[in-house]
Protein backbone atom coordinates (compact mmCIF):
# COMPACT_ATOMS: atom_id res chain seq x y z
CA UNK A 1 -2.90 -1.25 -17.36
CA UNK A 2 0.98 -0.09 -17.31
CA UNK A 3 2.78 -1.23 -14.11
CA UNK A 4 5.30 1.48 -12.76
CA UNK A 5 7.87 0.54 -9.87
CA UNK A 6 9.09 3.33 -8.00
CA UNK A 7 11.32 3.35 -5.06
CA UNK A 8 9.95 4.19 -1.19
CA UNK A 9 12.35 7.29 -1.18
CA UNK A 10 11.11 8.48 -4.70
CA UNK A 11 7.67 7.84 -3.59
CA UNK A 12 8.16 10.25 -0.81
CA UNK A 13 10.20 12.88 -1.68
CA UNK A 14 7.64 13.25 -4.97
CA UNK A 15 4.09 12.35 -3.78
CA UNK A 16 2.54 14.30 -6.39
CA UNK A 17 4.40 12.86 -8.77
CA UNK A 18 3.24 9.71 -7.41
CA UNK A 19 -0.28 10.65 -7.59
CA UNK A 20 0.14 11.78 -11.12
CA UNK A 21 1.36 8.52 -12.59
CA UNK A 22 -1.30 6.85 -10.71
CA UNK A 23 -3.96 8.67 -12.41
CA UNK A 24 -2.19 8.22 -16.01
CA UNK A 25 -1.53 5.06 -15.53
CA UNK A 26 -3.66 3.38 -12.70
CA UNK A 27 -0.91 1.40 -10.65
CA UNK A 28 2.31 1.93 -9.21
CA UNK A 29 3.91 -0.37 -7.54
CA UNK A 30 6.55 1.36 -4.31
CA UNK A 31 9.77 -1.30 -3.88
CA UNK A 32 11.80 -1.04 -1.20
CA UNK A 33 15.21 -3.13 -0.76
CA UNK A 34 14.07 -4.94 -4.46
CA UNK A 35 10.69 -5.94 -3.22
CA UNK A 36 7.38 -4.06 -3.75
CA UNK A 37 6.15 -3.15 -0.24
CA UNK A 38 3.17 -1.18 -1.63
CA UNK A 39 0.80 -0.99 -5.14
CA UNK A 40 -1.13 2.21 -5.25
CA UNK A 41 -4.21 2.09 -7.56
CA UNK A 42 -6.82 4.35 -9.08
CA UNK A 43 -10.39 3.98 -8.47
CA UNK A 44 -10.57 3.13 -11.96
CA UNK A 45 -8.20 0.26 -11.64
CA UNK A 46 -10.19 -0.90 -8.91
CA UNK A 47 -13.20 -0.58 -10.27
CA UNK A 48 -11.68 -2.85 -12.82
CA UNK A 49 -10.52 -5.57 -10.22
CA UNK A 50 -13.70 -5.25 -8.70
CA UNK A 51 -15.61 -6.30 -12.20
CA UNK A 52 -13.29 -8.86 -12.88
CA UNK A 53 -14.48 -10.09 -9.62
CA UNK A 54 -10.87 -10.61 -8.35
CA UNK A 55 -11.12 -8.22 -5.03
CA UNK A 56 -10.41 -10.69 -1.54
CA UNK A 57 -13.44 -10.30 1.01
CA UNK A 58 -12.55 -8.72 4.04
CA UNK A 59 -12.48 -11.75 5.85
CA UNK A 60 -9.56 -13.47 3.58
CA UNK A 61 -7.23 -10.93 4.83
CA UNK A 62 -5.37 -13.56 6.83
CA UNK A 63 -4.94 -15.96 4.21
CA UNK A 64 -2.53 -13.41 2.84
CA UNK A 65 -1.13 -11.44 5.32
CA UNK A 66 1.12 -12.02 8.60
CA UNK A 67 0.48 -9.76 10.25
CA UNK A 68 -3.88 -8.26 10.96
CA UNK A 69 -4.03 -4.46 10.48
CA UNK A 70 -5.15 -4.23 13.82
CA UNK A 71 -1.87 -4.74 15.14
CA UNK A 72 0.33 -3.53 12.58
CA UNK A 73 1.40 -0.71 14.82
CA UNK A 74 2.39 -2.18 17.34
CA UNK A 75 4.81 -4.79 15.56
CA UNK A 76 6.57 -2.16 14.03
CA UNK A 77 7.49 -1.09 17.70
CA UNK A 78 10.38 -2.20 19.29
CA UNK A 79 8.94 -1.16 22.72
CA UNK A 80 5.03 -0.26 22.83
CA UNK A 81 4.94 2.66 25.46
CA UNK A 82 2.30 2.61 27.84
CA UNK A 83 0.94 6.52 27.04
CA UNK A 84 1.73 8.39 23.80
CA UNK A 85 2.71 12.04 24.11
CA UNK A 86 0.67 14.36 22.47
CA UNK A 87 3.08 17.18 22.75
């Protein structure tokens, strides 16, 4: 499997793009200030992790991560609101 890096801005400005070189080449990795902050993977790369038996269980999230998805959210805010507009 070919590993492509792309940049965070390239990534968004050219989604489809993105999407395309997933397919073709089943990971992309999306590197922001020289560090990849996201891989993007086809189901047929993960079907090949998966085999290999190399996938985490859910509950080893921790062991890798700061931060639980859970609250993700609300550490990216500076000031958590107490109601969200939905205007």
């Amino acid at each position: 499997m070919s590993i492509k890096r792309v940049s965070a801005t390239d990534a968004k400005n050219n989604f489809g793009g993105l999407l395309e070189d997933v397919a073709a080449l089943g990971r992309v990795d999306i590197v922001r200030h020289g560090r990849v902050v996201a891989v993007v993977l086809s189901p047929r790369a993960i079907g090949s992790i998966a085999e290999a038996g190399a996938l985490q269980p859910a509950s080893a999230w921790g062991a890798t991560h700061m931060i639980p998805p859970e609250l993700a959210r609300d550490a990216r805010m500076l000031t958590r609101p107490d109601e969200f507009d939905d205007d």
